[in-house]
C-alpha atoms as a PDB file:
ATOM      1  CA  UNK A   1       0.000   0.000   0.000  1.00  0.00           C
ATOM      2  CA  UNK A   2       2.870   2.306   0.567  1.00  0.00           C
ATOM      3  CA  UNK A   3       4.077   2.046  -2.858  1.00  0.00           C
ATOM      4  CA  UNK A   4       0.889   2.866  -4.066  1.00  0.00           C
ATOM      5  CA  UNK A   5       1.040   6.078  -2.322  1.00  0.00           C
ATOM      6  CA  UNK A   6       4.228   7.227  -2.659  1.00  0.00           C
ATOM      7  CA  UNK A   7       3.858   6.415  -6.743  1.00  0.00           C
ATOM      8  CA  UNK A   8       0.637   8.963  -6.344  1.00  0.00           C
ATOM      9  CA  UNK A   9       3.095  11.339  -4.605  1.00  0.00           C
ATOM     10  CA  UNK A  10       5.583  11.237  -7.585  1.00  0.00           C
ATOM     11  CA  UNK A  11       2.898  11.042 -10.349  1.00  0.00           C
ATOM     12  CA  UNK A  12       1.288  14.424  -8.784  1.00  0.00           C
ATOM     13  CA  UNK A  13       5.132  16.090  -8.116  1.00  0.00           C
ATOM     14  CA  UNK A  14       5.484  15.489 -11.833  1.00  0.00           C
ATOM     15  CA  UNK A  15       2.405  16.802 -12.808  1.00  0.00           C
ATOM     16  CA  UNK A  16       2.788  19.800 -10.699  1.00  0.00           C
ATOM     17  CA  UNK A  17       5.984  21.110 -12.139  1.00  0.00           C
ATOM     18  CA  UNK A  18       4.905  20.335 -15.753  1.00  0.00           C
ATOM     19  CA  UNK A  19       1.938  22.817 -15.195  1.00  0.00           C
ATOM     20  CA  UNK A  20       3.770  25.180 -13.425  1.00  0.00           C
ATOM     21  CA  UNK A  21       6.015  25.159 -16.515  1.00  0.00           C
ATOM     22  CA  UNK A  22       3.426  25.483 -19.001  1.00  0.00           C
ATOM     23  CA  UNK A  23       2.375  28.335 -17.164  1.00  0.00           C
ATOM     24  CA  UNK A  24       5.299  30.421 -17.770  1.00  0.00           C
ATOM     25  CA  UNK A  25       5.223  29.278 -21.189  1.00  0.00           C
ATOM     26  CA  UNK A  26       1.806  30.667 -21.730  1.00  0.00           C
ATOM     27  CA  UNK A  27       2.594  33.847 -19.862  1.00  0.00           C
ATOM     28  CA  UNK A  28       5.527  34.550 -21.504  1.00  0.00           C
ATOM     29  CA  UNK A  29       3.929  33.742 -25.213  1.00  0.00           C
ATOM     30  CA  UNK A  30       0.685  35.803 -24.574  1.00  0.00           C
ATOM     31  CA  UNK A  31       1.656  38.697 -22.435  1.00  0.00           C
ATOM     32  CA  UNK A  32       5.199  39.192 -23.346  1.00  0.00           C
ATOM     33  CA  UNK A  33       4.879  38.095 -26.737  1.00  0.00           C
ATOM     34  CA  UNK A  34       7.831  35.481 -26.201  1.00  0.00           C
ATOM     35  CA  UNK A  35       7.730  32.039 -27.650  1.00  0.00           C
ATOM     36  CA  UNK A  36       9.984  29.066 -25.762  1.00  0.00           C
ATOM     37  CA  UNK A  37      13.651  28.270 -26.716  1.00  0.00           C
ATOM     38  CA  UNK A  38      13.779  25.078 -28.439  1.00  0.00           C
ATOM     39  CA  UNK A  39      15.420  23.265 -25.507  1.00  0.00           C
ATOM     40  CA  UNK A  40      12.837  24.206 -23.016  1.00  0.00           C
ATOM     41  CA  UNK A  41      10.117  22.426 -25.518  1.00  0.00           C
ATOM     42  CA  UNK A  42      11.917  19.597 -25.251  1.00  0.00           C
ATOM     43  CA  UNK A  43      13.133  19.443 -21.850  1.00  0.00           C
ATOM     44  CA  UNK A  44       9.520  19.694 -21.271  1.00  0.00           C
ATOM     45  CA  UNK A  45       8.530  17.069 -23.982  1.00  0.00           C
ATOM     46  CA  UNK A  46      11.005  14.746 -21.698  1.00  0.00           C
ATOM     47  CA  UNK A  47       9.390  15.279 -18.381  1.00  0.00           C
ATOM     48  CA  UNK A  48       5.964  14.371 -20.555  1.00  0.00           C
ATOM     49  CA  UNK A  49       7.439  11.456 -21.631  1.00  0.00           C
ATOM     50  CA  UNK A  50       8.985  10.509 -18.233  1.00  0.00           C
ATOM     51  CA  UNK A  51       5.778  10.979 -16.358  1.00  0.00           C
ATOM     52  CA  UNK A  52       3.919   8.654 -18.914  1.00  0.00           C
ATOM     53  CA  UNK A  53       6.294   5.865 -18.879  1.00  0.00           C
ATOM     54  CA  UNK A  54       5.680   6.096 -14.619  1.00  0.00           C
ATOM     55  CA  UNK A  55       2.361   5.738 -15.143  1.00  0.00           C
ATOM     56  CA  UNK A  56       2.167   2.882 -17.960  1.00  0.00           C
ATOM     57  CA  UNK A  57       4.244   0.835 -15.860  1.00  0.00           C
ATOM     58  CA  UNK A  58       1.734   0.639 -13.124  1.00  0.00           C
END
């Protein structure tokens, strides 16, 4: 039961700093007018990717 738990814990860490990143992506692009380097796409795409493979394996 613990690991149960403590994979909810990572799944919703995870999620929480991919929106919190998103949202300074869409800040930046609508109010400042600034679109995202390249590498902070895909450093982004990675987390996504990261986060999925967590949850498929459970």
């Amino acid at each position: 039961m613990n690991d149960i738990n403590q994979n909810k814990e990572n799944v919703k860490m995870h999620l929480k700093d991919l929106r919190q990143t998103l949202k300074k992506m869409h800040l930046a692009v609508t109010e400042e007018l600034i679109l995202p380097k390249p590498d902070e796409v895909k450093i982004l795409m990675n987390k996504m990717d990261q986060l999925l493979k967590l949850i498929e394996s459970k």
